[in-house]
N, C-alpha and C. Protein backbone atom coordinates (compact mmCIF):
# COMPACT_ATOMS: atom_id res chain seq x y z
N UNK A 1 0.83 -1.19 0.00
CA UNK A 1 0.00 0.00 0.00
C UNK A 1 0.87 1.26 0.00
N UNK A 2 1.68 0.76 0.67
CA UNK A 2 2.94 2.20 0.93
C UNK A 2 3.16 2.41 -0.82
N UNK A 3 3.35 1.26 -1.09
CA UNK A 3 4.43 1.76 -2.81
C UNK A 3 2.90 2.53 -3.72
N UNK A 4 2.05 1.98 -3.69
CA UNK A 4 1.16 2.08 -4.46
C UNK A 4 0.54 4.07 -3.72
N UNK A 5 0.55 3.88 -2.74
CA UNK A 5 0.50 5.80 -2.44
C UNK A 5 1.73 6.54 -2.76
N UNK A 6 2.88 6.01 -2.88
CA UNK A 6 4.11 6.80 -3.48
C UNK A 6 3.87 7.07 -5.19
N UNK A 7 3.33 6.12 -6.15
CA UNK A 7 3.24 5.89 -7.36
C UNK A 7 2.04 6.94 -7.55
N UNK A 8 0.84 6.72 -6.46
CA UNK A 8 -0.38 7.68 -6.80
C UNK A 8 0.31 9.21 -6.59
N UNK A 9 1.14 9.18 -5.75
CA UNK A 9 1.49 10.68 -5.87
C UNK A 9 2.46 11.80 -6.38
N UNK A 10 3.31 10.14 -7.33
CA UNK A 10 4.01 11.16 -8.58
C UNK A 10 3.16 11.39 -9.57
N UNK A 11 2.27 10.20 -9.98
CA UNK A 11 1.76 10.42 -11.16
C UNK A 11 0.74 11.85 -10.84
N UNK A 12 0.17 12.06 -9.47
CA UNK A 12 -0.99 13.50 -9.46
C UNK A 12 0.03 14.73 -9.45
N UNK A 13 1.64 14.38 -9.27
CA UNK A 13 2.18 15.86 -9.37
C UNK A 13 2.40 16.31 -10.93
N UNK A 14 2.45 14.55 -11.73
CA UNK A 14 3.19 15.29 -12.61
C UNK A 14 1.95 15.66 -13.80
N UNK A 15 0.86 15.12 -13.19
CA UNK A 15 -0.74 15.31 -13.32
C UNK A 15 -0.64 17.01 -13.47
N UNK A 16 -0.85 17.68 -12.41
CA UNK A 16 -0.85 19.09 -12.08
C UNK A 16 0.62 19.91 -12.61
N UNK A 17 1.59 19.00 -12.97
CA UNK A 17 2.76 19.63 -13.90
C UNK A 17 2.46 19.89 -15.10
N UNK A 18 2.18 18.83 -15.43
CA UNK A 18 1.21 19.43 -17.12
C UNK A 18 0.00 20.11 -17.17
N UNK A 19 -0.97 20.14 -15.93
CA UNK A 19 -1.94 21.10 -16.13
C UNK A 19 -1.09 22.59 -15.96
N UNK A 20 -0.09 22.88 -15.06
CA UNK A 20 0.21 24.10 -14.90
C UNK A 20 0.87 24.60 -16.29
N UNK A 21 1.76 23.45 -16.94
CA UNK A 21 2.30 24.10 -18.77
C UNK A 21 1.20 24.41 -19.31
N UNK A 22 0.17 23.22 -19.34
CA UNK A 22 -1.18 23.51 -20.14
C UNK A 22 -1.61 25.21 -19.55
N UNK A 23 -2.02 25.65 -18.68
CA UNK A 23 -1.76 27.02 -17.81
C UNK A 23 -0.98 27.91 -18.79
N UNK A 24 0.06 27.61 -18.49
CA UNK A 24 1.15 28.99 -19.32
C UNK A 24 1.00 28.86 -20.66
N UNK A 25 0.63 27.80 -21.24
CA UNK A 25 0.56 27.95 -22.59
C UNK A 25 -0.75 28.34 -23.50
N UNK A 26 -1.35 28.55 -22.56
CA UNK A 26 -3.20 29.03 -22.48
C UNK A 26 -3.71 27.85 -23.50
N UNK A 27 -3.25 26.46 -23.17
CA UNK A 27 -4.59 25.31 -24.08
C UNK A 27 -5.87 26.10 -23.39
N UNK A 28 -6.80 25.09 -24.13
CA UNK A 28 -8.37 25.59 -24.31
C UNK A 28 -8.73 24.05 -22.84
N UNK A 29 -8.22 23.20 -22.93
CA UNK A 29 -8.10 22.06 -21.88
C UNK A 29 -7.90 22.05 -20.57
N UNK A 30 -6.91 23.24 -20.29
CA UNK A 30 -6.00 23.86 -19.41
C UNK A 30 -6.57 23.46 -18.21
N UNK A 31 -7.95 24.45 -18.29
CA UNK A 31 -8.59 24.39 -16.74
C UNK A 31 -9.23 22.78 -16.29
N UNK A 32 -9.61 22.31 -17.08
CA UNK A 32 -10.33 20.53 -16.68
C UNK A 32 -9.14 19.69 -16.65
N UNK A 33 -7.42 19.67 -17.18
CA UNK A 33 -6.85 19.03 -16.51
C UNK A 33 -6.45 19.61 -15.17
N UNK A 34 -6.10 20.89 -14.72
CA UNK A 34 -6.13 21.40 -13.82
C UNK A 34 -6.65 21.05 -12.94
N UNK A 35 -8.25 20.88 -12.98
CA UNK A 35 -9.62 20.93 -11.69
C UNK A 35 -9.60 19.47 -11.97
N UNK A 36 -8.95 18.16 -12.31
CA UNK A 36 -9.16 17.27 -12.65
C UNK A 36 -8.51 16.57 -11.40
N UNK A 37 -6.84 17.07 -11.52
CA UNK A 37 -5.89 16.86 -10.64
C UNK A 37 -6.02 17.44 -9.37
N UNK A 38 -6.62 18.51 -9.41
CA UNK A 38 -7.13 19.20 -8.13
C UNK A 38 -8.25 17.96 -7.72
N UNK A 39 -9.07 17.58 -7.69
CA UNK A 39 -10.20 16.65 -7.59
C UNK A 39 -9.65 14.97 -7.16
N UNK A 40 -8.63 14.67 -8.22
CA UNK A 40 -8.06 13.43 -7.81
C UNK A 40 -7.50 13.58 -6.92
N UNK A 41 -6.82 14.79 -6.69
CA UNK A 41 -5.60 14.64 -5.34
C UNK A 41 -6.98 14.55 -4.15
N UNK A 42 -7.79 15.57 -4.21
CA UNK A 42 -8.09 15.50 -3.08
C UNK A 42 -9.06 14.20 -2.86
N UNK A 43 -10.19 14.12 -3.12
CA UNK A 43 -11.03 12.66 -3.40
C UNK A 43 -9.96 11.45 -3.78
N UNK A 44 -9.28 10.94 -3.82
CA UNK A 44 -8.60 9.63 -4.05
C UNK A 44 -7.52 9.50 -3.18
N UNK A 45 -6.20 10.60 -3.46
CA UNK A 45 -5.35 10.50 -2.72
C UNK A 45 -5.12 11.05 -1.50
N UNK A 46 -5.75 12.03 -0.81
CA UNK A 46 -5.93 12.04 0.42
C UNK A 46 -6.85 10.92 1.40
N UNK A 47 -7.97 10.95 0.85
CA UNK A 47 -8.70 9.54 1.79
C UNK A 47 -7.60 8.36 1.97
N UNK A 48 -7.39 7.44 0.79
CA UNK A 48 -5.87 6.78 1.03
C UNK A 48 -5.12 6.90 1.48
N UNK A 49 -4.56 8.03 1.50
CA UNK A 49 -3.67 8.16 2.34
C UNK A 49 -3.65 8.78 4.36
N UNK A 50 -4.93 9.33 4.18
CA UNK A 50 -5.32 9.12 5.73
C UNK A 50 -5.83 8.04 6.16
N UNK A 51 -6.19 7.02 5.51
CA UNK A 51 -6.89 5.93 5.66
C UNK A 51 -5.37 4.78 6.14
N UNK A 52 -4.40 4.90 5.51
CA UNK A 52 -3.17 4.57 5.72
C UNK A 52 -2.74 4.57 6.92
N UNK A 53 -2.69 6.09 6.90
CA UNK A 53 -1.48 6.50 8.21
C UNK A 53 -2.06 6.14 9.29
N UNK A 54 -3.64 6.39 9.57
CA UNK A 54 -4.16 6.17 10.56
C UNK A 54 -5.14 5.03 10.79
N UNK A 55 -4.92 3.44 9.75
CA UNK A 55 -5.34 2.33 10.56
C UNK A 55 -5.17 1.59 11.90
N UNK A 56 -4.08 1.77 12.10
CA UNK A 56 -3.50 1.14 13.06
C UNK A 56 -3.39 2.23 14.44
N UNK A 57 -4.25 2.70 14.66
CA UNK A 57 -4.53 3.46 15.47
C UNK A 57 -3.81 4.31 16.18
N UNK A 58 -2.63 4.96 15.61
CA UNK A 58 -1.71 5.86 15.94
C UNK A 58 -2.01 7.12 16.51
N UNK A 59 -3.11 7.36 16.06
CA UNK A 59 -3.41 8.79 16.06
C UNK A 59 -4.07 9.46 17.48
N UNK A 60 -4.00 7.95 18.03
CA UNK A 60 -4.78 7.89 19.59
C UNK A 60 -4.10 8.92 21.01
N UNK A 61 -2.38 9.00 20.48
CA UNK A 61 -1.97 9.50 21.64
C UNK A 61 -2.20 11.17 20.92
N UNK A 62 -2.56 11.69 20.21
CA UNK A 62 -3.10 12.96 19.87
C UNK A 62 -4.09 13.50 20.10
N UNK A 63 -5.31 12.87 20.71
CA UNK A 63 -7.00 12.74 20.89
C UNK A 63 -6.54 13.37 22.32
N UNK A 64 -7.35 14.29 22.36
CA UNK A 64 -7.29 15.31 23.63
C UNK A 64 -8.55 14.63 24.72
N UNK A 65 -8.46 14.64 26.02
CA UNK A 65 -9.58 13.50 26.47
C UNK A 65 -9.63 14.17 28.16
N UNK A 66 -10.43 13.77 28.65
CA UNK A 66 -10.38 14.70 30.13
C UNK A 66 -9.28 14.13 30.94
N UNK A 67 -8.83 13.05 30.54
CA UNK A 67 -7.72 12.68 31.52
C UNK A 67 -6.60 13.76 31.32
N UNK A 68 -5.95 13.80 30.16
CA UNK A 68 -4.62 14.08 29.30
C UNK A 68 -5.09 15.74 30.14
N UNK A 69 -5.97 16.29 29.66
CA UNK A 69 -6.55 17.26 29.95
C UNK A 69 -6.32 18.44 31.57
N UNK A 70 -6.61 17.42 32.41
CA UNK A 70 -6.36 17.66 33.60
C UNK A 70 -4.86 16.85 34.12
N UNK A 71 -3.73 15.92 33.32
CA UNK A 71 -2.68 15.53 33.40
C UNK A 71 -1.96 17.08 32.78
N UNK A 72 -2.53 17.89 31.95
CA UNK A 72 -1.47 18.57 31.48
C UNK A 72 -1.98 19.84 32.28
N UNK A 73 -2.86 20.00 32.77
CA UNK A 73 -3.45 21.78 33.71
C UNK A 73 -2.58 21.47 35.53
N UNK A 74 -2.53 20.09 35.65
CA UNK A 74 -2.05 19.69 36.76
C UNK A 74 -0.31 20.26 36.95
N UNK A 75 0.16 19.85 35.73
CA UNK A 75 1.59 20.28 35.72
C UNK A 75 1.50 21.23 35.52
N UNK A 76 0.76 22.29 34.77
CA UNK A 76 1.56 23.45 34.46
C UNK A 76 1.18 24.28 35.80
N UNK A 77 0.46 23.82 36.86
CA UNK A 77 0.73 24.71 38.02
C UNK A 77 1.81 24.35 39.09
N UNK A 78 2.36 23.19 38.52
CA UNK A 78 3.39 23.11 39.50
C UNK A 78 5.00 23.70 39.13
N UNK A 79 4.43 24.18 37.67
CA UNK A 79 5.89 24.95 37.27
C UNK A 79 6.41 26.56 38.12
């Protein structure tokens, strides 16, 4: 999965590399490969790739919670 989100995200740069020439060179196409790559990156390769990072439940020691909460108001009065 790792290789296959590295591969999705040369091909959407070099996606939005040719929409940006298409851009300077004013094609008539320009803007729909543009909003195309704009659209894939976000709908395809972001879900995937948050879907990735955060299966395995990593993201848990970041979740703010009343414990952590009153663990971190506790210390900062004893500074």
């Amino acid at each position: 999965m790792k290789l296959a989100l590295k591969i999705i995200f040369i091909i959407f740069l070099v996606w939005m590399a040719v929409g940006a020439y298409l851009i300077n060179t004013e094609h008539e196409k320009a803007q729909v490969v543009m909003g195309l790559g704009v659209m894939y990156l976000s709908f395809i390769f972001m879900p995937l790739f948050i879907y990735f990072r955060y299966k395995d439940g990593k993201y848990k020691k970041y979740i703010l919670n009343d414990q952590k909460l009153k663990e971190a108001f506790s210390q900062q009065g004893k500074k």
